[in-house]
PDB file of N, CA and C in Angstrom:
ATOM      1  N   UNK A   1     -14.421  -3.974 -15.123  1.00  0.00           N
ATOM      2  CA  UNK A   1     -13.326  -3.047 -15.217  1.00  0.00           C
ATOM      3  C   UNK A   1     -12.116  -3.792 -15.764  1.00  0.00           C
ATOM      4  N   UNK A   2     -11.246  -3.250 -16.512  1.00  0.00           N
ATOM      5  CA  UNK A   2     -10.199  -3.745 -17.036  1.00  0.00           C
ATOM      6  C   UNK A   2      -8.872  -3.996 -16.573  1.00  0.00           C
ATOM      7  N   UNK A   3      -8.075  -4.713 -16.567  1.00  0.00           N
ATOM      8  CA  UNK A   3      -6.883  -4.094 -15.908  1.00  0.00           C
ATOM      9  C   UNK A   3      -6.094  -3.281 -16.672  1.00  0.00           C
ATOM     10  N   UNK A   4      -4.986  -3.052 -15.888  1.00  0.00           N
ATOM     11  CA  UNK A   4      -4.345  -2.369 -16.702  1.00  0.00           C
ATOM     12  C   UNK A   4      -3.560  -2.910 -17.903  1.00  0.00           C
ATOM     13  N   UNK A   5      -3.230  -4.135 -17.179  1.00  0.00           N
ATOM     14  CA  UNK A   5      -2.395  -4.821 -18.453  1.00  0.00           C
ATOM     15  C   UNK A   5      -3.293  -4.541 -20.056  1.00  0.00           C
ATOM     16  N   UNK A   6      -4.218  -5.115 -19.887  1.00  0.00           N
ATOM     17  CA  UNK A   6      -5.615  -4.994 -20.475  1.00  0.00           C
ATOM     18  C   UNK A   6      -5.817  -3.648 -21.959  1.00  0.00           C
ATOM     19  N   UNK A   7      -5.635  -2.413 -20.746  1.00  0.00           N
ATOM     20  CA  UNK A   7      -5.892  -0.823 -21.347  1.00  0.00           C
ATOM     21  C   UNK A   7      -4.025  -0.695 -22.161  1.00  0.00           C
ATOM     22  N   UNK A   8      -3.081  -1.642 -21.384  1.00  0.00           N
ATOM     23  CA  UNK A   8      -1.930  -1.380 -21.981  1.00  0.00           C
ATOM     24  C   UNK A   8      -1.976  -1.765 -23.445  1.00  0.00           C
ATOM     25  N   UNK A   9      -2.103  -2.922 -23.759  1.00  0.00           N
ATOM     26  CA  UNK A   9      -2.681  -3.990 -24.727  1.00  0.00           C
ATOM     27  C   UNK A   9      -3.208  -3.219 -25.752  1.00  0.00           C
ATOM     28  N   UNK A  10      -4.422  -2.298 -25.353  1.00  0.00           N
ATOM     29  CA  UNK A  10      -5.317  -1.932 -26.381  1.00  0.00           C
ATOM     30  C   UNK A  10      -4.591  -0.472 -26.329  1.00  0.00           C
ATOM     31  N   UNK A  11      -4.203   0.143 -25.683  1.00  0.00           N
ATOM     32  CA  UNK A  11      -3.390   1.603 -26.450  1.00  0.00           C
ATOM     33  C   UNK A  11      -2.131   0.983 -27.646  1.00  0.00           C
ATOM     34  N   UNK A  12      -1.643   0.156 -27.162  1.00  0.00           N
ATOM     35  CA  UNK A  12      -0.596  -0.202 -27.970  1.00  0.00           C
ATOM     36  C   UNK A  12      -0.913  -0.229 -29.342  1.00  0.00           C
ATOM     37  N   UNK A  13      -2.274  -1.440 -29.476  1.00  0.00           N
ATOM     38  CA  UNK A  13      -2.485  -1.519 -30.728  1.00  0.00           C
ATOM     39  C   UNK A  13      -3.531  -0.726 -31.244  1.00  0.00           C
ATOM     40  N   UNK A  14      -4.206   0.222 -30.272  1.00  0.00           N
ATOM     41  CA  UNK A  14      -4.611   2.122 -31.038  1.00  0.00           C
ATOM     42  C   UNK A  14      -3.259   2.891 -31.794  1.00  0.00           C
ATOM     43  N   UNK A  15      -1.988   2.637 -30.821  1.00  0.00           N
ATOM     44  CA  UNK A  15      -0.826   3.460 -31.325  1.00  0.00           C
ATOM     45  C   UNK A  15      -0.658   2.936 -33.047  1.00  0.00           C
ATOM     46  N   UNK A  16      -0.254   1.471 -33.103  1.00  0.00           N
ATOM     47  CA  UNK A  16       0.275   0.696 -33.763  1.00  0.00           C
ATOM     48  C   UNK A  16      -0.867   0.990 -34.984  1.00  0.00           C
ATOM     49  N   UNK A  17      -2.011   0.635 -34.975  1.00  0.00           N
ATOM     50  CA  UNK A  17      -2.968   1.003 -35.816  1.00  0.00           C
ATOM     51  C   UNK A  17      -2.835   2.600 -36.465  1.00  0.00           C
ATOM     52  N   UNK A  18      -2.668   3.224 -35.665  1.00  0.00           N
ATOM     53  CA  UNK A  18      -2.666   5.200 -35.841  1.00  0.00           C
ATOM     54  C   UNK A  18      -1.649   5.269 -36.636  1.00  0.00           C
ATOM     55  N   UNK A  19      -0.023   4.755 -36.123  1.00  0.00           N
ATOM     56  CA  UNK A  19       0.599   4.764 -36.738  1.00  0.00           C
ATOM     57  C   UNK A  19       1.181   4.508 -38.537  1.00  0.00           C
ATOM     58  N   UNK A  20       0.208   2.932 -38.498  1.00  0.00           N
ATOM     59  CA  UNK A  20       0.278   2.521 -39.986  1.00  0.00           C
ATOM     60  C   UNK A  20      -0.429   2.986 -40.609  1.00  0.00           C
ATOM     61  N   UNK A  21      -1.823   3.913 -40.447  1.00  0.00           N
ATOM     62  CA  UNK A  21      -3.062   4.533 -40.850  1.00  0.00           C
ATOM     63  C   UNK A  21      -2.011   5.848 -41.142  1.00  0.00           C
ATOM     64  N   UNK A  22      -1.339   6.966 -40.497  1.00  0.00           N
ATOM     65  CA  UNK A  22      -0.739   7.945 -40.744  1.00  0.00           C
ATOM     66  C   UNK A  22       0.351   7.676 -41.815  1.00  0.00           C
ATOM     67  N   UNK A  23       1.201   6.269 -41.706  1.00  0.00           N
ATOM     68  CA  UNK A  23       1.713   6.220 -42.284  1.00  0.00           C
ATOM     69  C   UNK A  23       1.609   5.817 -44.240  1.00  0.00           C
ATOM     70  N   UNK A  24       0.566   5.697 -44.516  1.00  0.00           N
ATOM     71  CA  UNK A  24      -0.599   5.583 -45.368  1.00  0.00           C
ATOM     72  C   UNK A  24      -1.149   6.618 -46.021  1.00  0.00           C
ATOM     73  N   UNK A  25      -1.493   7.743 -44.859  1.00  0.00           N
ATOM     74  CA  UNK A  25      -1.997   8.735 -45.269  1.00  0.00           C
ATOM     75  C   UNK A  25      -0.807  10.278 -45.547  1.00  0.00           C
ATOM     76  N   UNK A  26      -1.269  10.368 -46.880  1.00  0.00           N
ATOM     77  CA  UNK A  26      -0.277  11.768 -47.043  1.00  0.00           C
ATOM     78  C   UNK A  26      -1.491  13.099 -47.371  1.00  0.00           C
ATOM     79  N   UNK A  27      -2.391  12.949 -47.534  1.00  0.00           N
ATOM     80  CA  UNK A  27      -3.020  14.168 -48.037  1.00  0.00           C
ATOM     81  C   UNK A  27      -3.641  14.728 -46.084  1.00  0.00           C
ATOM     82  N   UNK A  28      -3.274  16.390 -46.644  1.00  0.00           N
ATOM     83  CA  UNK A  28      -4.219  17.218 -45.361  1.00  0.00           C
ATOM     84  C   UNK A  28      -5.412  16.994 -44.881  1.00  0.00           C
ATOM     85  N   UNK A  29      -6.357  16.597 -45.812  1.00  0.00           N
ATOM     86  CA  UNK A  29      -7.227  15.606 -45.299  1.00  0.00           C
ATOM     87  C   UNK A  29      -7.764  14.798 -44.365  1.00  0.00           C
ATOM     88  N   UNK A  30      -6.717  13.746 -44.338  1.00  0.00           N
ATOM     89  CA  UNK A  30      -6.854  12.906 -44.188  1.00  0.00           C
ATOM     90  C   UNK A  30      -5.802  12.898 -42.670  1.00  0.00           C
ATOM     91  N   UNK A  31      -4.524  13.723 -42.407  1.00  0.00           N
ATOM     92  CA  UNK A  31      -4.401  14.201 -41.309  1.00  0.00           C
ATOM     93  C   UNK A  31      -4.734  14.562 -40.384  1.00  0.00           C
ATOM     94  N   UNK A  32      -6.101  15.424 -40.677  1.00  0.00           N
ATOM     95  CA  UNK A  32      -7.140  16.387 -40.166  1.00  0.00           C
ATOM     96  C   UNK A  32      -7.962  15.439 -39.589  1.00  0.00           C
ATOM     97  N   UNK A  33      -8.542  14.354 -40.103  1.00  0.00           N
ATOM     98  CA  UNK A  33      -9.709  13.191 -40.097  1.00  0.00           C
ATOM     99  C   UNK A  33      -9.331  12.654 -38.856  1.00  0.00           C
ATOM    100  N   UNK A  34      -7.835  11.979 -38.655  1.00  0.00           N
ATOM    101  CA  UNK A  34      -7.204  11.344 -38.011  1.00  0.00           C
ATOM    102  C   UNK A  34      -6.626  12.438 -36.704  1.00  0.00           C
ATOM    103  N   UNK A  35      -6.083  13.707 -36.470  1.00  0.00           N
ATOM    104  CA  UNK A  35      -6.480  14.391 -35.076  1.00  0.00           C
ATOM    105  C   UNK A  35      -7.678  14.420 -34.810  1.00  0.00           C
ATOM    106  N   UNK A  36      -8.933  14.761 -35.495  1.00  0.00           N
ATOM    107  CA  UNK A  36     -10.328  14.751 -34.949  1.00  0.00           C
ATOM    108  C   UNK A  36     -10.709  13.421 -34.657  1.00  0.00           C
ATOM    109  N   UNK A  37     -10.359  12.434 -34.904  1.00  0.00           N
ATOM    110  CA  UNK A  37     -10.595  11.285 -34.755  1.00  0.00           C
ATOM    111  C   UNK A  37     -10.096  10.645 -33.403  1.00  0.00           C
ATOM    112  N   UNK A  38      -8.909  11.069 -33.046  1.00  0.00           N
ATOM    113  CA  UNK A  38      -8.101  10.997 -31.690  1.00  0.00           C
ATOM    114  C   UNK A  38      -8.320  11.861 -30.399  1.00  0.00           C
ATOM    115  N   UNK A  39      -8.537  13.107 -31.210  1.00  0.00           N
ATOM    116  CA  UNK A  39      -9.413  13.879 -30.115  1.00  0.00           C
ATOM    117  C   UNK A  39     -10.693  13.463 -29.580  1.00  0.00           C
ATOM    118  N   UNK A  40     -11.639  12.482 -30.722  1.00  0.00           N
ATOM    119  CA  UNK A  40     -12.553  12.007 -30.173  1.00  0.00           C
ATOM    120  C   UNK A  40     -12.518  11.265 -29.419  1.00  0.00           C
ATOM    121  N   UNK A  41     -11.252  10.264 -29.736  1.00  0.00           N
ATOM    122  CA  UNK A  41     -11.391   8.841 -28.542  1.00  0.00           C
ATOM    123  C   UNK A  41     -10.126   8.953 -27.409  1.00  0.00           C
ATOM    124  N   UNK A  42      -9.787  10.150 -27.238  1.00  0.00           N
ATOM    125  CA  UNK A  42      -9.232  11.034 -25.950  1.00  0.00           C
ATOM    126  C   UNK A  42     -10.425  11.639 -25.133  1.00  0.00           C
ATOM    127  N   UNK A  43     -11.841  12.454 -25.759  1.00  0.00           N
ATOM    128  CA  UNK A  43     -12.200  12.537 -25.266  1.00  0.00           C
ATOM    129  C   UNK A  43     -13.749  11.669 -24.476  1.00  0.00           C
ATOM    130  N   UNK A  44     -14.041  10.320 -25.071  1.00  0.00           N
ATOM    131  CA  UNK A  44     -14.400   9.120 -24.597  1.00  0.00           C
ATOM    132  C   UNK A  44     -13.785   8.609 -23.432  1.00  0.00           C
ATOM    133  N   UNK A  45     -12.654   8.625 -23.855  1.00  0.00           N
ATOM    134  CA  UNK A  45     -11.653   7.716 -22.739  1.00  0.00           C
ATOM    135  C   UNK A  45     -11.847   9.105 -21.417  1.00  0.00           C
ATOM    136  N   UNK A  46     -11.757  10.411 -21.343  1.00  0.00           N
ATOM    137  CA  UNK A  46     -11.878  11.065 -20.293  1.00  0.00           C
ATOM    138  C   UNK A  46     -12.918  11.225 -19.198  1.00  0.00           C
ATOM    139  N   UNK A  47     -14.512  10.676 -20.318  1.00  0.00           N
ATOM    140  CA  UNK A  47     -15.404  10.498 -20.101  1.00  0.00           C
ATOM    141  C   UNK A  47     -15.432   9.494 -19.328  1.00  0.00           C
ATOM    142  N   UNK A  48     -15.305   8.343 -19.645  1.00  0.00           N
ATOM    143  CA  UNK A  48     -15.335   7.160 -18.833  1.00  0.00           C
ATOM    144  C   UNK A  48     -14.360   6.586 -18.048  1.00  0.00           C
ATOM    145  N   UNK A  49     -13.544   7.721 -17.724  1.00  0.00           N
ATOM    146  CA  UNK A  49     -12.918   7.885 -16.270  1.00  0.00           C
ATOM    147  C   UNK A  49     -13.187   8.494 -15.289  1.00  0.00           C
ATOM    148  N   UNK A  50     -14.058   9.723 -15.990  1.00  0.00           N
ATOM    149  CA  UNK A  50     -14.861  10.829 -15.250  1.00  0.00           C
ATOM    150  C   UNK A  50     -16.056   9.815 -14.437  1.00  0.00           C
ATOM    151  N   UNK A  51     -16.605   8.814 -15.486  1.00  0.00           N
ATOM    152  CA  UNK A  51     -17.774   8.241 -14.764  1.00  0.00           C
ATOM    153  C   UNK A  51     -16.942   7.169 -14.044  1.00  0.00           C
ATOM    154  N   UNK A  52     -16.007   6.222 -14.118  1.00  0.00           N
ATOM    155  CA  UNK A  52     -15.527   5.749 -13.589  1.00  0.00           C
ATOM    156  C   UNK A  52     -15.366   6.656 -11.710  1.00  0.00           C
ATOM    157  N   UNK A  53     -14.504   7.177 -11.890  1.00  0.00           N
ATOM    158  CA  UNK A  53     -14.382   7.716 -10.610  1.00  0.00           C
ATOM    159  C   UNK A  53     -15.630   8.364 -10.010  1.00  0.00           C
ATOM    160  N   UNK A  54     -16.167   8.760 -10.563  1.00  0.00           N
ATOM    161  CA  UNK A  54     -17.572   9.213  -9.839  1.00  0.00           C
ATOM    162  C   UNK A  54     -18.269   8.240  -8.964  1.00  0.00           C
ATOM    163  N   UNK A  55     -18.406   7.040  -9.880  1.00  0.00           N
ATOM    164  CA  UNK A  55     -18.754   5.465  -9.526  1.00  0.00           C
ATOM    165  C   UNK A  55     -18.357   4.944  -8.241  1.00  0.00           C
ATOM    166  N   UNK A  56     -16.874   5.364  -8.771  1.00  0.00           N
ATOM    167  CA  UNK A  56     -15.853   5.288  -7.443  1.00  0.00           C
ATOM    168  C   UNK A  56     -16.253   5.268  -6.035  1.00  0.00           C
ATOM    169  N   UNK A  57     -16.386   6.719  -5.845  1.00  0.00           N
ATOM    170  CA  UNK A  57     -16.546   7.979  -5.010  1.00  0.00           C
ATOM    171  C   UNK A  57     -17.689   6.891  -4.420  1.00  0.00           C
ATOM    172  N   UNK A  58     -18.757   7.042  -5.121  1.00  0.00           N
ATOM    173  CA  UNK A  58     -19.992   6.968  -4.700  1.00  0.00           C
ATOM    174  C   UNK A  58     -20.257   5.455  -3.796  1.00  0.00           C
ATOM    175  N   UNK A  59     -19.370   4.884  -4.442  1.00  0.00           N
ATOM    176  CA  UNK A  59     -19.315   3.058  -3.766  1.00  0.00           C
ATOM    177  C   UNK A  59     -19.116   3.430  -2.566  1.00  0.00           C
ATOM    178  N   UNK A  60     -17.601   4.139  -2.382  1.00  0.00           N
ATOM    179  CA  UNK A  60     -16.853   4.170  -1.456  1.00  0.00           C
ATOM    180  C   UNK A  60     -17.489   4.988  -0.046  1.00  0.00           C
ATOM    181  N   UNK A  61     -18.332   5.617  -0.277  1.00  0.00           N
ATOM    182  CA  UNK A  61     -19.142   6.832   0.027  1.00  0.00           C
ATOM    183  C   UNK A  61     -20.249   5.875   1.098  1.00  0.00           C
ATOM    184  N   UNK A  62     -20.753   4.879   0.009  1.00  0.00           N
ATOM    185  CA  UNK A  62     -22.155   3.839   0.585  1.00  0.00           C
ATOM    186  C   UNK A  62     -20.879   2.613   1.898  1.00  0.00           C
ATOM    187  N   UNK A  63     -19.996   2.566   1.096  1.00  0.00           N
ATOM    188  CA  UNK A  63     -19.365   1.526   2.589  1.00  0.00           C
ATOM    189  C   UNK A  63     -18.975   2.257   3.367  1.00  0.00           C
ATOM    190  N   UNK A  64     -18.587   3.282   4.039  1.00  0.00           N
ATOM    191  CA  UNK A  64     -18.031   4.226   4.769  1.00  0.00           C
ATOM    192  C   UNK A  64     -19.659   4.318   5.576  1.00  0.00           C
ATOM    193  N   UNK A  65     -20.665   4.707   4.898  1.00  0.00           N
ATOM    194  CA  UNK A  65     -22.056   4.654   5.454  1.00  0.00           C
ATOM    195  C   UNK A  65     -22.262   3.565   6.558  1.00  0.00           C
ATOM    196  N   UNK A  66     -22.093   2.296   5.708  1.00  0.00           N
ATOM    197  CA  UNK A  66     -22.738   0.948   6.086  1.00  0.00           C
ATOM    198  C   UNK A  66     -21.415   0.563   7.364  1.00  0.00           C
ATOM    199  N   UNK A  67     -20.110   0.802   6.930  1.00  0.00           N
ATOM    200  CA  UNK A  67     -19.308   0.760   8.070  1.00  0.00           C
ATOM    201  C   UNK A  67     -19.997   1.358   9.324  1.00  0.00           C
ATOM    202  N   UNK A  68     -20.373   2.449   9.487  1.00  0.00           N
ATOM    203  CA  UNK A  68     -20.864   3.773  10.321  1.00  0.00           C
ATOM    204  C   UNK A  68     -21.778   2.817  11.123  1.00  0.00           C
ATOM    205  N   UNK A  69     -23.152   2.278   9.998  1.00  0.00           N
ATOM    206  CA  UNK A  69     -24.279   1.938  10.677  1.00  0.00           C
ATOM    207  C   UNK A  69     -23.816   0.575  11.544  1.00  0.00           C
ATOM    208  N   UNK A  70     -23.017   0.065  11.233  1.00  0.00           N
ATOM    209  CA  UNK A  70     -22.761  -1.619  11.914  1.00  0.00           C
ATOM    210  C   UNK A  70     -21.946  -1.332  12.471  1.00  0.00           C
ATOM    211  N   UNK A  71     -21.248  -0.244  13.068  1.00  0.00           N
ATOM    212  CA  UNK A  71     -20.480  -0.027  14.474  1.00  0.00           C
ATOM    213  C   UNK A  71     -21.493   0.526  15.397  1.00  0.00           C
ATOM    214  N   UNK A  72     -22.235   0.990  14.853  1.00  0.00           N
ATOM    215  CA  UNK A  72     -23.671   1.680  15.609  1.00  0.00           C
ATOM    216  C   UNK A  72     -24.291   0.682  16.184  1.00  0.00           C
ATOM    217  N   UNK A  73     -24.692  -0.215  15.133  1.00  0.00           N
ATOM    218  CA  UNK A  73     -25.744  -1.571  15.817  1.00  0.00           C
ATOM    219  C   UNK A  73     -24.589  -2.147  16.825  1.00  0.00           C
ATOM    220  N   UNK A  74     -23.283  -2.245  16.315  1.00  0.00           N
ATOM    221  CA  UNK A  74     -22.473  -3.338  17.749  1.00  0.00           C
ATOM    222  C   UNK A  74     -22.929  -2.812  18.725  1.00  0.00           C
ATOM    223  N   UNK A  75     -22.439  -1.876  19.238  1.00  0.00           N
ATOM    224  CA  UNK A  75     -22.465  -0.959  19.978  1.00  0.00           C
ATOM    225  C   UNK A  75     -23.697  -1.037  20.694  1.00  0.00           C
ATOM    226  N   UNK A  76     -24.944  -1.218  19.995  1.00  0.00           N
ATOM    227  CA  UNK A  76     -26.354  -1.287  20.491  1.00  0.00           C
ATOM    228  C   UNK A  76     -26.205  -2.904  21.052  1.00  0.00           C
ATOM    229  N   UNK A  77     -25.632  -3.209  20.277  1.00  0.00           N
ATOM    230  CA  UNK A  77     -25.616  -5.232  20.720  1.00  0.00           C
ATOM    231  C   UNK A  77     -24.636  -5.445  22.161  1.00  0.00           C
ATOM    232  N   UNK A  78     -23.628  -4.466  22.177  1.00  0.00           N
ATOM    233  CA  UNK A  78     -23.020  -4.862  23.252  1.00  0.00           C
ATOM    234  C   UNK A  78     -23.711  -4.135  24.836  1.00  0.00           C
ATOM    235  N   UNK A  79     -24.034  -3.198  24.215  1.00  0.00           N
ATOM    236  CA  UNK A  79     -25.213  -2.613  24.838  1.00  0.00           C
ATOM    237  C   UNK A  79     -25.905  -3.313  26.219  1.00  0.00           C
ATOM    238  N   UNK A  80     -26.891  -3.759  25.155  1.00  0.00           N
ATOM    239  CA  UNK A  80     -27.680  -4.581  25.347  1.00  0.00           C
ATOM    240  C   UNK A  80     -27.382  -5.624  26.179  1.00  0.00           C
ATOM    241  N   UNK A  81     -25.833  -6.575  25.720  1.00  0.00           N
ATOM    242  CA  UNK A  81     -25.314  -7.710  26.109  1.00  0.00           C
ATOM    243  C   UNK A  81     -24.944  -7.421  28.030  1.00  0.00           C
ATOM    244  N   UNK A  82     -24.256  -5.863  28.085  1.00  0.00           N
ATOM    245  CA  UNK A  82     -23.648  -5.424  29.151  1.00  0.00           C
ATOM    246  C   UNK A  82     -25.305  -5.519  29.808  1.00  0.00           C
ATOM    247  N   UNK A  83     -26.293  -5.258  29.883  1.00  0.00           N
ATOM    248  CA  UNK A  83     -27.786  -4.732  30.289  1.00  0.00           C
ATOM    249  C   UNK A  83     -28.275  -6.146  31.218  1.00  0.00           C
ATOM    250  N   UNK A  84     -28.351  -6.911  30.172  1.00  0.00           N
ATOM    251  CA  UNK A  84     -29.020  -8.721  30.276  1.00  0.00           C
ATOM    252  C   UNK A  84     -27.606  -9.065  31.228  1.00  0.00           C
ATOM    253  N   UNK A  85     -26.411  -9.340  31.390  1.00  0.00           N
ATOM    254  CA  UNK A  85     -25.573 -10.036  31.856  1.00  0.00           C
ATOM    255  C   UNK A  85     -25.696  -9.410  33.486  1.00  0.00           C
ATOM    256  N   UNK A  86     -25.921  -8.243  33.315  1.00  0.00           N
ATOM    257  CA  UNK A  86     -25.865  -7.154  34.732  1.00  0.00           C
ATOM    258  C   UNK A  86     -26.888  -7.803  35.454  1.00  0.00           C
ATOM    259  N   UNK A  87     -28.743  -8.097  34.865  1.00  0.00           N
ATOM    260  CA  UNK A  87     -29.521  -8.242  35.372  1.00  0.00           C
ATOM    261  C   UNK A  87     -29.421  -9.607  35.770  1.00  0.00           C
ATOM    262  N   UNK A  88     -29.125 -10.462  34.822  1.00  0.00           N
ATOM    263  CA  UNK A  88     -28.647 -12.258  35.247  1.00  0.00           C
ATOM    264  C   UNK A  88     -28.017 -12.218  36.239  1.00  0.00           C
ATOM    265  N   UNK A  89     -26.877 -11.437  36.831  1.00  0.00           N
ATOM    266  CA  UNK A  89     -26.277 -11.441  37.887  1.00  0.00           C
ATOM    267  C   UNK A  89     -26.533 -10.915  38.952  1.00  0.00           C
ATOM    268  N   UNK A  90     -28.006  -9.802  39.268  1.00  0.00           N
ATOM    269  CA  UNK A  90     -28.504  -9.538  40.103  1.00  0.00           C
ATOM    270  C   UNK A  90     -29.432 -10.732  40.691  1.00  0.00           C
ATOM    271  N   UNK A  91     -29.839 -11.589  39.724  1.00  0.00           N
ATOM    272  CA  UNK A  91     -31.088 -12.750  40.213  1.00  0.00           C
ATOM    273  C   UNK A  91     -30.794 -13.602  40.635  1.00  0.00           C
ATOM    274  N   UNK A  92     -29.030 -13.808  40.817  1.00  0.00           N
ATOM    275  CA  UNK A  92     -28.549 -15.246  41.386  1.00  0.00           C
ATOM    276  C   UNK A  92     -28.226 -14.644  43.053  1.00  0.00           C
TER     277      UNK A  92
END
Protein backbone atom coordinates (compact mmCIF):
# COMPACT_ATOMS: atom_id res chain seq x y z
CA UNK A 1 0.00 0.00 0.00
CA UNK A 2 1.22 3.41 -0.66
CA UNK A 3 1.37 6.27 1.39
CA UNK A 4 -0.03 9.08 0.95
CA UNK A 5 2.84 11.17 0.44
CA UNK A 6 3.42 8.60 -2.30
CA UNK A 7 -0.40 8.96 -4.17
CA UNK A 8 0.41 12.88 -3.53
CA UNK A 9 3.60 12.62 -5.68
CA UNK A 10 1.95 10.72 -8.44
CA UNK A 11 -1.40 12.93 -8.79
CA UNK A 12 0.81 15.84 -9.01
CA UNK A 13 2.72 14.62 -11.80
CA UNK A 14 -0.78 13.01 -13.53
CA UNK A 15 -1.90 16.85 -13.06
CA UNK A 16 1.42 18.28 -14.38
CA UNK A 17 1.55 15.74 -17.26
CA UNK A 18 -2.50 16.44 -18.18
CA UNK A 19 -1.76 19.76 -18.01
CA UNK A 20 1.21 20.09 -20.60
CA UNK A 21 -0.61 17.30 -22.80
CA UNK A 22 -3.87 19.84 -22.86
CA UNK A 23 -1.75 22.43 -23.21
CA UNK A 24 -0.42 20.95 -26.58
CA UNK A 25 -3.54 19.89 -27.61
CA UNK A 26 -5.98 22.30 -29.49
CA UNK A 27 -8.13 20.15 -31.74
CA UNK A 28 -11.78 18.60 -30.29
CA UNK A 29 -10.32 15.53 -30.69
CA UNK A 30 -7.98 15.34 -28.92
CA UNK A 31 -9.89 17.07 -25.86
CA UNK A 32 -12.37 14.35 -26.07
CA UNK A 33 -9.36 11.56 -25.97
CA UNK A 34 -8.03 13.24 -22.90
CA UNK A 35 -11.69 13.46 -20.68
CA UNK A 36 -12.18 9.76 -21.71
CA UNK A 37 -8.89 9.12 -20.79
CA UNK A 38 -9.31 10.69 -17.18
CA UNK A 39 -12.53 9.29 -16.75
CA UNK A 40 -10.79 6.11 -17.24
CA UNK A 41 -8.10 6.49 -14.66
CA UNK A 42 -10.81 8.10 -12.15
CA UNK A 43 -12.52 5.21 -12.69
CA UNK A 44 -9.45 2.60 -11.88
CA UNK A 45 -8.48 4.61 -9.06
CA UNK A 46 -12.34 4.08 -7.62
CA UNK A 47 -11.94 0.59 -8.29
CA UNK A 48 -9.02 0.00 -6.31
CA UNK A 49 -10.30 1.72 -3.42
CA UNK A 50 -13.46 -0.13 -3.70
CA UNK A 51 -11.16 -3.30 -3.45
CA UNK A 52 -8.98 -1.69 -1.15
CA UNK A 53 -11.60 -1.19 1.49
CA UNK A 54 -13.33 -4.31 0.97
CA UNK A 55 -9.82 -5.89 1.81
CA UNK A 56 -10.09 -3.66 4.60
CA UNK A 57 -13.32 -4.71 6.04
CA UNK A 58 -12.52 -8.20 5.61
CA UNK A 59 -8.95 -8.17 7.58
CA UNK A 60 -10.54 -6.30 10.16
CA UNK A 61 -13.55 -8.63 10.28
CA UNK A 62 -10.88 -11.96 10.66
CA UNK A 63 -9.06 -10.03 13.85
CA UNK A 64 -12.19 -9.06 15.62
CA UNK A 65 -12.89 -13.06 15.04
CA UNK A 66 -9.48 -14.24 16.30
CA UNK A 67 -9.70 -11.48 19.15
CA UNK A 68 -13.22 -13.28 20.11
CA UNK A 69 -11.63 -16.83 19.92
CA UNK A 70 -8.46 -16.03 22.33
CA UNK A 71 -10.58 -14.36 24.97
CA UNK A 72 -12.60 -17.56 24.75
CA UNK A 73 -9.57 -19.92 25.12
CA UNK A 74 -8.25 -17.45 28.25
CA UNK A 75 -11.11 -17.80 29.77
CA UNK A 76 -11.03 -21.70 29.24
CA UNK A 77 -7.25 -21.43 30.58
CA UNK A 78 -8.17 -19.57 33.58
CA UNK A 79 -10.81 -21.87 33.92
CA UNK A 80 -9.10 -24.56 34.17
CA UNK A 81 -6.20 -22.79 36.27
CA UNK A 82 -9.13 -21.77 39.03
CA UNK A 83 -10.20 -25.98 38.78
CA UNK A 84 -6.37 -27.54 39.36
CA UNK A 85 -5.40 -24.77 42.09
CA UNK A 86 -8.92 -25.53 44.02
CA UNK A 87 -8.13 -29.31 43.85
CA UNK A 88 -4.19 -28.83 44.92
CA UNK A 89 -5.57 -27.16 47.85
CA UNK A 90 -8.03 -29.70 48.85
CA UNK A 91 -5.03 -32.52 48.98
CA UNK A 92 -2.84 -30.63 51.36
Amino acid sequence: MKSFGELEKEQTQRESSFLSQLMGETTMEGLVQTEADLTEQRNQALFRIAAEIEDTEDALNQAEQLVQRLREHLEQLKGLQRVLSKQERGKR
